[in-house]
C-alpha atoms as a PDB file:
ATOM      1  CA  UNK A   1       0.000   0.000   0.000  1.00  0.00           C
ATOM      2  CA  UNK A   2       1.162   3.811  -1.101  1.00  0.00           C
ATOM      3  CA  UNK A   3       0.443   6.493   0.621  1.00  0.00           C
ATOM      4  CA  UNK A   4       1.376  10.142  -1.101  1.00  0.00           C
ATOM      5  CA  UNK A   5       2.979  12.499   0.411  1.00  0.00           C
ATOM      6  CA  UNK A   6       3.812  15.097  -2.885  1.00  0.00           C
ATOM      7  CA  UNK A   7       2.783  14.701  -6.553  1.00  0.00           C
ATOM      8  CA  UNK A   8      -0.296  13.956  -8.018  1.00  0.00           C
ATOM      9  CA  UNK A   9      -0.713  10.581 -10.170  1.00  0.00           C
ATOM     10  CA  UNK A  10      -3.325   9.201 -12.483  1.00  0.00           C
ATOM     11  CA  UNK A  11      -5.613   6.442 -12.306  1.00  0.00           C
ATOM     12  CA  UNK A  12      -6.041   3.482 -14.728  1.00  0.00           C
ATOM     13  CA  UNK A  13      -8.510   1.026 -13.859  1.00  0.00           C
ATOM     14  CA  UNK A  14      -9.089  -1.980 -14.973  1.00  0.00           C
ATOM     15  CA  UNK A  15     -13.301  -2.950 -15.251  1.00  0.00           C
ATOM     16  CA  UNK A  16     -14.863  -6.086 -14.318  1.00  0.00           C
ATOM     17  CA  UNK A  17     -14.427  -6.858 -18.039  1.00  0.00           C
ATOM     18  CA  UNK A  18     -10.839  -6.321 -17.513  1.00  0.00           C
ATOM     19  CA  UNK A  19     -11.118  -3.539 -20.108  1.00  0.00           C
ATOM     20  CA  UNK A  20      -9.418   0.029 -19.276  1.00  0.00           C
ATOM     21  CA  UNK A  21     -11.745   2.148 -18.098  1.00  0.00           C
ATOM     22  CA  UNK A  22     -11.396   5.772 -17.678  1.00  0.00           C
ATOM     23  CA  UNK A  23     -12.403   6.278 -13.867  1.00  0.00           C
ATOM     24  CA  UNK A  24     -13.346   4.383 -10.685  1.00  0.00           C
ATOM     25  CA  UNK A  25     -17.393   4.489 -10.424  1.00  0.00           C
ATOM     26  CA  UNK A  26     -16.651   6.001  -7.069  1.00  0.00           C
ATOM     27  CA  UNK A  27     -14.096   8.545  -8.151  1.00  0.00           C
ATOM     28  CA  UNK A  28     -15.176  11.875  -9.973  1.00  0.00           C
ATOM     29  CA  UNK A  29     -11.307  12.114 -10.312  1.00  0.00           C
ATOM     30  CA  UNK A  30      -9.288   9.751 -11.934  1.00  0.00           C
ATOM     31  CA  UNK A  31      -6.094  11.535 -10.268  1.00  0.00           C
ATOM     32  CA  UNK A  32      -4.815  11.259  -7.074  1.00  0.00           C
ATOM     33  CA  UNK A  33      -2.844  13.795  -4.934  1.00  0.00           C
ATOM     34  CA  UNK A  34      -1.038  14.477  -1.359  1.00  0.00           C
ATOM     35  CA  UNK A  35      -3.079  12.621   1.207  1.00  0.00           C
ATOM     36  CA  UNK A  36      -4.486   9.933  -0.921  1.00  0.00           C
ATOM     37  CA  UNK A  37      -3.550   6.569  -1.094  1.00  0.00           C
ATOM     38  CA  UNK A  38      -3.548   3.071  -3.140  1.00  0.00           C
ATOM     39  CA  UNK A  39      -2.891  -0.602  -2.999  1.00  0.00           C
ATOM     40  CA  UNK A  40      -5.177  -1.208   0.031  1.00  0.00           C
ATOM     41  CA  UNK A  41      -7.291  -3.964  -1.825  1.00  0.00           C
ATOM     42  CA  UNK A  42      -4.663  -5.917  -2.723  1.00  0.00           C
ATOM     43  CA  UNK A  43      -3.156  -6.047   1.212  1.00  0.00           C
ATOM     44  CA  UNK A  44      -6.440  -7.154   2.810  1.00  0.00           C
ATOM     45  CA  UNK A  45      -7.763  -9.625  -0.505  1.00  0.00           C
ATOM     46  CA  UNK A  46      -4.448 -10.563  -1.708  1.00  0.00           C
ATOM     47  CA  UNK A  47      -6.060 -10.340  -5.247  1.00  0.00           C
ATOM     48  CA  UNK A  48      -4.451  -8.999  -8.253  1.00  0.00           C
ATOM     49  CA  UNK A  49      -4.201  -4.915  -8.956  1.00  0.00           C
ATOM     50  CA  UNK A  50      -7.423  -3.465 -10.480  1.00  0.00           C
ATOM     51  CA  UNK A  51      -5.707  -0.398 -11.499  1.00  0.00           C
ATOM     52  CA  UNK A  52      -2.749   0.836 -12.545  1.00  0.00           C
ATOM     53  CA  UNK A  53      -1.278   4.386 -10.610  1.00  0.00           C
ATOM     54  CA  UNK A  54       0.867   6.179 -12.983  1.00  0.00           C
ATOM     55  CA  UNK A  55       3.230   9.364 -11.635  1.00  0.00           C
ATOM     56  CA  UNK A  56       2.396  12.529 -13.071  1.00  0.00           C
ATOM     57  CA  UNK A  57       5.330  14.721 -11.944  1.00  0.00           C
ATOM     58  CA  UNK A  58       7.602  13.871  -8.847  1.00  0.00           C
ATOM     59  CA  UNK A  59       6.510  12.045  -6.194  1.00  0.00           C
ATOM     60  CA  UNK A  60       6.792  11.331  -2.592  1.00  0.00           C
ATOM     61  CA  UNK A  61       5.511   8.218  -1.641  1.00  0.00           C
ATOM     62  CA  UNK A  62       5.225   5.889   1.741  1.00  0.00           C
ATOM     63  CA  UNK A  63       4.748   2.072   1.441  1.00  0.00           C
ATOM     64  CA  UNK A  64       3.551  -0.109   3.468  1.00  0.00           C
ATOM     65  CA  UNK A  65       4.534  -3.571   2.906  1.00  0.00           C
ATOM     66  CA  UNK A  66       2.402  -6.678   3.482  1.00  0.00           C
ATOM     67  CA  UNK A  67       4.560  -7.954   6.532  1.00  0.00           C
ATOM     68  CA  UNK A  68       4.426  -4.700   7.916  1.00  0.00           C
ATOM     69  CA  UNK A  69       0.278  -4.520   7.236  1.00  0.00           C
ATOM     70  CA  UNK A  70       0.145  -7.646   9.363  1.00  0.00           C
ATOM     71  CA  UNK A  71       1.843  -6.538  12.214  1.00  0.00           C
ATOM     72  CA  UNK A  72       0.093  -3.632  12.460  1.00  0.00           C
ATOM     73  CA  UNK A  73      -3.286  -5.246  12.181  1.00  0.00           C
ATOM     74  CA  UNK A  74      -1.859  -8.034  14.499  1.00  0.00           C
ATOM     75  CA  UNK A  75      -1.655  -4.972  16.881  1.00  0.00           C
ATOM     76  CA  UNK A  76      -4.512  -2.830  16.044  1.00  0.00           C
ATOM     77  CA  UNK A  77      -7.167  -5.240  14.628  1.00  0.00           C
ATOM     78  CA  UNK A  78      -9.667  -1.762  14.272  1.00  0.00           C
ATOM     79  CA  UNK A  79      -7.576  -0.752  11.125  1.00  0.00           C
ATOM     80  CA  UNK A  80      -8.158  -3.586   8.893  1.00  0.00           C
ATOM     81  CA  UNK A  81     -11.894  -3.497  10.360  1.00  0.00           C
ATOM     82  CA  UNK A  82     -11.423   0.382   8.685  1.00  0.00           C
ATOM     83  CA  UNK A  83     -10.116  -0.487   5.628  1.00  0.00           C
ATOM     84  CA  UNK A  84     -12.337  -3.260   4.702  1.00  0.00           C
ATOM     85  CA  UNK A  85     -15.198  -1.301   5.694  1.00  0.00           C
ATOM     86  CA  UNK A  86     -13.289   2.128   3.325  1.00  0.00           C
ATOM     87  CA  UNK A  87     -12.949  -0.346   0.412  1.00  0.00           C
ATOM     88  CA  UNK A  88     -16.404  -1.800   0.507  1.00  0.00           C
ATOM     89  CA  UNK A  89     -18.122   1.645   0.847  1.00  0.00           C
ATOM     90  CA  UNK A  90     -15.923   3.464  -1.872  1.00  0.00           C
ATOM     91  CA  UNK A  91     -15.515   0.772  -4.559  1.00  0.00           C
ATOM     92  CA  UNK A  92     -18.664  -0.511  -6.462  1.00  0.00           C
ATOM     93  CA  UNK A  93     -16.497  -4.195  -7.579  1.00  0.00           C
ATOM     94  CA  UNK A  94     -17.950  -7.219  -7.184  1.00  0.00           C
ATOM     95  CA  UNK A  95     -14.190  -8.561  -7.330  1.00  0.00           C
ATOM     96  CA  UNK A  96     -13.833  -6.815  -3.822  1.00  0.00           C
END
């Protein structure tokens, strides 16, 4: 999971008929900026990338790695309770 700290970067998603599509049916905004973040789907359902985050400009990024996710769900079980809860509200995919 990426969280971004500086930069903006755009959106590709992949549709449930694994053609491109041009937005998220939750996003207005196919671009994503400082405070946003990505990968979240693929640390809790360990499925393959629905989208693909291209770098518009320079970036700053944080990751959080899968080991690292599981410790700190292993210590604060509430945040993968959040997530899931995030992903399931603000994603309309019935690969979720």
């Amino acid at each position: 999971m990426y969280f971004i700290g500086r930069g903006d970067c755009k959106i590709d998603i992949i549709g449930q008929d694994g053609r491109k599509a041009t937005r998220h049916p939750s996003h207005s905004n196919p671009i994503l900026s400082e405070g946003d973040h990505f990968g979240e789907i693929q640390l809790i359902y360990e499925n393959h990338r629905s989208a693909s985050v291209i770098s518009m400009n320079y970036n700053t990024l944080a990751k959080l790695s899968y080991k690292d996710f599981k410790t700190l769900v292993g210590e604060f079980p509430e945040y993968e309770y959040a997530l899931k809860n995030y992903i399931n509200t603000n994603y309309k995919d019935s690969k979720v």
